[in-house]
Protein backbone atom coordinates (compact mmCIF):
# COMPACT_ATOMS: atom_id res chain seq x y z
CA UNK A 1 258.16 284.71 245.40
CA UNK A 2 259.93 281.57 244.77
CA UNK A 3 262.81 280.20 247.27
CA UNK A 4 265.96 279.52 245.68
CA UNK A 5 266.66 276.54 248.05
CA UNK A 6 263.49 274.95 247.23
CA UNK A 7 265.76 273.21 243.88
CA UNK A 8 268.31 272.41 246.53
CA UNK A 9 266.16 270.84 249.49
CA UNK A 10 264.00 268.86 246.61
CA UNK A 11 267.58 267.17 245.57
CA UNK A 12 268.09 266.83 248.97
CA UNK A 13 265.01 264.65 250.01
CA UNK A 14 265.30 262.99 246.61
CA UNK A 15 268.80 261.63 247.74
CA UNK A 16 267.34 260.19 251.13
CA UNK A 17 264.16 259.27 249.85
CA UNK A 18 262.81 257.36 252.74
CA UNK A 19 263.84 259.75 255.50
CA UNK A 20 260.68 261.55 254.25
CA UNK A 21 257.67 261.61 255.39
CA UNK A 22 255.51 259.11 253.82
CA UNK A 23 251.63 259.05 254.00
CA UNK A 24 248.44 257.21 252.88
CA UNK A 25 247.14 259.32 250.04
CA UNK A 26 243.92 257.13 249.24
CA UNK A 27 242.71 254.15 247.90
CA UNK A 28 241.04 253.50 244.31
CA UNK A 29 238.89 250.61 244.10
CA UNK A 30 237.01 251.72 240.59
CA UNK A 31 238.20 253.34 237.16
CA UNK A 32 236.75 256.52 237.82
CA UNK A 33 238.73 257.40 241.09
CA UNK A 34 242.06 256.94 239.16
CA UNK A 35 243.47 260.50 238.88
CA UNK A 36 246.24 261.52 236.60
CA UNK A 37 249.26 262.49 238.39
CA UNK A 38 253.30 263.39 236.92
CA UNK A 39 254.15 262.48 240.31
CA UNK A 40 257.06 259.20 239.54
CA UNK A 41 255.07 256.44 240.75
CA UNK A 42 256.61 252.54 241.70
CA UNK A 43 254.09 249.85 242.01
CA UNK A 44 254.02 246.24 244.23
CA UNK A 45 251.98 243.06 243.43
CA UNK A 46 252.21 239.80 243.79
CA UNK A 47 250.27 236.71 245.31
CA UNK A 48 247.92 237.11 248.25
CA UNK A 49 249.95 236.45 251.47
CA UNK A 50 253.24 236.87 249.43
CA UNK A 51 254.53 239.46 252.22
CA UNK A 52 253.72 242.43 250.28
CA UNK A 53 252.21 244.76 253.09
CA UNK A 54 255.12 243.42 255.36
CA UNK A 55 258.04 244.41 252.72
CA UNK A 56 255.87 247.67 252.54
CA UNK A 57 256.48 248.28 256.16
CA UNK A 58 259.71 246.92 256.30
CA UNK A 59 261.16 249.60 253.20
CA UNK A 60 259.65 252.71 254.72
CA UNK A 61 260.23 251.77 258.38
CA UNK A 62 256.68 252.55 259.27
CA UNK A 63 255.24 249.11 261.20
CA UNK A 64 251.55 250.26 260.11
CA UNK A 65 251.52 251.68 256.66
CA UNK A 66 250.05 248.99 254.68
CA UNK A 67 247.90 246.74 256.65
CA UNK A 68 249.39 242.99 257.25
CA UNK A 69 247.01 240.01 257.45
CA UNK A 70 246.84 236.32 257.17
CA UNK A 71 243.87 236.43 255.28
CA UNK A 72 244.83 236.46 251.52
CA UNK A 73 242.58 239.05 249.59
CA UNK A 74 243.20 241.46 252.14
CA UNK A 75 244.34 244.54 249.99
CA UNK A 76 241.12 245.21 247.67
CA UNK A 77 242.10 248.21 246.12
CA UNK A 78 245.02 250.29 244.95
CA UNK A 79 246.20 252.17 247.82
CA UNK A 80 248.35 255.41 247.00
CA UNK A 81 251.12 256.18 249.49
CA UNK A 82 253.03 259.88 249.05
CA UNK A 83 256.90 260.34 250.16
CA UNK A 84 257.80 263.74 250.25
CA UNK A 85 257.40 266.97 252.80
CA UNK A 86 256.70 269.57 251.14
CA UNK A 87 255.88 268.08 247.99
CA UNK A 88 255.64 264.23 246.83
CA UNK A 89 258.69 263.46 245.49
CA UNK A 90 257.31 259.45 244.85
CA UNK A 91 253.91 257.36 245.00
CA UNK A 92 254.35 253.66 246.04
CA UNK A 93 250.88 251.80 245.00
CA UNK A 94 250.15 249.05 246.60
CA UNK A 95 248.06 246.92 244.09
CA UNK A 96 245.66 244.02 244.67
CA UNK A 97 247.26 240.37 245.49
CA UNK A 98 246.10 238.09 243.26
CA UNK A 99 245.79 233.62 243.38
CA UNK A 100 244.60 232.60 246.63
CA UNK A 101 242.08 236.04 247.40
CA UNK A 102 239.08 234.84 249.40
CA UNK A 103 236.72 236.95 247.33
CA UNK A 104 234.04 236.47 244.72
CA UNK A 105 234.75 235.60 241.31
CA UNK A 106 233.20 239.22 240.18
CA UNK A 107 234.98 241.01 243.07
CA UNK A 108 237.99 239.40 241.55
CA UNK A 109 237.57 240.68 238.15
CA UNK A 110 236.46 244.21 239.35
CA UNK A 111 240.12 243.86 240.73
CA UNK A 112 242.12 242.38 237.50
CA UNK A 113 240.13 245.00 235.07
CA UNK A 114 241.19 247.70 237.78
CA UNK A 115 244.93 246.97 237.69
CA UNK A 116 245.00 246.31 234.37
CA UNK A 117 243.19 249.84 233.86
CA UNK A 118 246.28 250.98 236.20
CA UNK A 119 249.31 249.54 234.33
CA UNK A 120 247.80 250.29 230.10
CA UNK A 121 246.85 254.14 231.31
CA UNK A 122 249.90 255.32 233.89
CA UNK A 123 252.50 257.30 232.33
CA UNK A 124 254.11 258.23 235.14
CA UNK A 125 255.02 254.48 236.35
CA UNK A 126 258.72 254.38 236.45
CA UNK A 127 258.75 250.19 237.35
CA UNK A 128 256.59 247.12 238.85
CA UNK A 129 258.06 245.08 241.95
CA UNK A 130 256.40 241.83 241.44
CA UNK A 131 256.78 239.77 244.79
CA UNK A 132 257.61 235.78 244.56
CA UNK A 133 257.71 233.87 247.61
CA UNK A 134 261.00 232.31 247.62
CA UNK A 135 260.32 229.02 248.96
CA UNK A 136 258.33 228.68 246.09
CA UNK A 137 259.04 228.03 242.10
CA UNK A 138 256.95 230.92 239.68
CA UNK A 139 253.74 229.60 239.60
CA UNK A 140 251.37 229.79 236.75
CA UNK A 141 249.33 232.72 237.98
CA UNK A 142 253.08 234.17 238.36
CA UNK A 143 253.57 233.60 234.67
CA UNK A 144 249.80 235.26 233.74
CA UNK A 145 250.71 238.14 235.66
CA UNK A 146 254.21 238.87 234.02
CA UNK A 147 252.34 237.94 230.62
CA UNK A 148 249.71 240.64 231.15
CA UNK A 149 252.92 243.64 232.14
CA UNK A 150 254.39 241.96 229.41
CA UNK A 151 251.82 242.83 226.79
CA UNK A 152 250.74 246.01 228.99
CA UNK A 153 254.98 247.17 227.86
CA UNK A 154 255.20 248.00 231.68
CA UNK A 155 258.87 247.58 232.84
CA UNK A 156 258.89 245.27 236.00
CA UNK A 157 261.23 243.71 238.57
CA UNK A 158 261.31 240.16 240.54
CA UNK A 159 261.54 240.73 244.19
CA UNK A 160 262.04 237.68 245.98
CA UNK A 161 260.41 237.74 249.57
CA UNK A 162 261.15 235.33 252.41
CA UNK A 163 264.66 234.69 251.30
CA UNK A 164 266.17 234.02 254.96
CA UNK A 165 263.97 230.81 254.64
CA UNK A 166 266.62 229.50 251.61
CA UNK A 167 269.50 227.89 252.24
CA UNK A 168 271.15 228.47 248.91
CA UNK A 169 269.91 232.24 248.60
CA UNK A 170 272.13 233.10 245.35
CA UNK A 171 271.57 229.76 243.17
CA UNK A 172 268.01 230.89 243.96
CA UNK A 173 268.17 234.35 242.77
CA UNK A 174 270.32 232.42 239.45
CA UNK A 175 267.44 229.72 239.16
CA UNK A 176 264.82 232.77 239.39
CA UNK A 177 266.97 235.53 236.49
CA UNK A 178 267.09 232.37 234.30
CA UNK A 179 263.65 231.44 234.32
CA UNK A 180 261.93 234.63 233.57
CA UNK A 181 264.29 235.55 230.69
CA UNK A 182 262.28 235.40 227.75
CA UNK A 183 259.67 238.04 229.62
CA UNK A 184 259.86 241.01 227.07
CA UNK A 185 259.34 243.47 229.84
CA UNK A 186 261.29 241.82 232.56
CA UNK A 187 264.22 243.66 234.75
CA UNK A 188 267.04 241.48 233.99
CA UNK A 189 268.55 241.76 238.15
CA UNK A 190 266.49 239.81 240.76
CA UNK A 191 266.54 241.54 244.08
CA UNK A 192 266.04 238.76 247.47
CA UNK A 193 264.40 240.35 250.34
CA UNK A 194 263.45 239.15 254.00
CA UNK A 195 261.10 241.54 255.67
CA UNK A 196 261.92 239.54 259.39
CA UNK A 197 265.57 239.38 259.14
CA UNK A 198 266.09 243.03 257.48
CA UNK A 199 268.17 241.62 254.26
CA UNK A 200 267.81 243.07 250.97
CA UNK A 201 266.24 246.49 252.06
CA UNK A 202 268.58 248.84 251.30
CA UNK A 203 269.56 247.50 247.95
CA UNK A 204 265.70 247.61 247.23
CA UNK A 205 265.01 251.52 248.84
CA UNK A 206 268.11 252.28 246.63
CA UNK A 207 266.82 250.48 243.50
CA UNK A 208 263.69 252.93 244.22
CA UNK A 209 265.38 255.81 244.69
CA UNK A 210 267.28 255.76 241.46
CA UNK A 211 263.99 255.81 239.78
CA UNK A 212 262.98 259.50 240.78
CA UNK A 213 264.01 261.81 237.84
């Protein structure tokens, strides 16, 4: 027998999102372990040591859901996370780092063959956050990356991290939208983030949550 408020409390937990519960699902490291889901899944990657696993933690207000380390390289696979109760409502993958990895040459393209696997195959991927450190300019492995979601016609979005460390915070976030317009695939808004000082979270949880159908 089906409950009629089961439509109602979905809605519900779709509206507050991260006031669900929100668990480690698995990781993939190969081809073969990637399973094909309908669940709406968001995706985050960026440069080793970018402050990916901190933003993770910082968005879903769990201080140990994706691991944080100084070592770059540290995430090696893609790592699945599940928000719902009942149900998933949302995936969030967190996805390799890439530049700086203290890994092996084939280790790293076991890695770039995997994600690009990932992006070409995933139906159900409603957007990319790509993470740019904002004390920094887009770097060329930056550029490589956007080329390949580019090419991959995977719709992605420039979050930049660190941004309590910029004085000028929205000639930044100008600079930034201007420089990555002539990316086919690109998100046209730049969202600024700062895991430490808390600023930029709730725009970005809402920019999620406006991608579940």
């Amino acid at each position: 027998m089906v409950d009629i408020n089961d439509g109602t409390k979905i809605l519900k937990n779709k509206k507050n999102l991260f006031l669900n519960k929100c668990n480690f699902v698995k990781g993939v490291a190969s081809i073969d372990g990637l399973e094909h889901s309908n669940i709406p899944e968001v995706a985050f990657l960026g440069r080793s040591n970018v402050g990916k696993s901190s933003l993770l933690n910082a968005i879903t207000k769990r201080s140990k859901l994706a691991h944080t380390s100084k070592t770059p390289g540290r995430t090696q696979e893609l790592n699945f996370f599940s928000f719902g109760e009942d149900i998933s409502i949302l995936n969030i993958v967190d996805m390799p780092g890439y530049g700086f990895a203290k890994a092996s040459k084939t280790k790293i393209a076991e890695w770039t063959e995997l994600s690009r696997h990932y992006l070409l195959n995933r139906s159900n991927l409603r957007r990319v956050f790509l993470l740019i450190d904002a004390r920094h300019d887009i770097k060329p492995s930056d550029e490589e990356i956007m080329f390949m979601l580019d090419n991959c016609a995977v719709s992605y979005q420039i979050i930049l991290t660190k941004i309590d460390k910029i004085k000028d915070r929205n000639k930044k976030i100008s600079d930034t939208e201007n420089s990555v317009k002539h990316h086919v695939a690109v998100h046209p808004i730049v969202h600024s983030t700062s895991s430490y000082k808390e600023i930029g979270l709730d725009e970005l949880r809402n920019e999620i949550s406006s991608l579940v159908d």
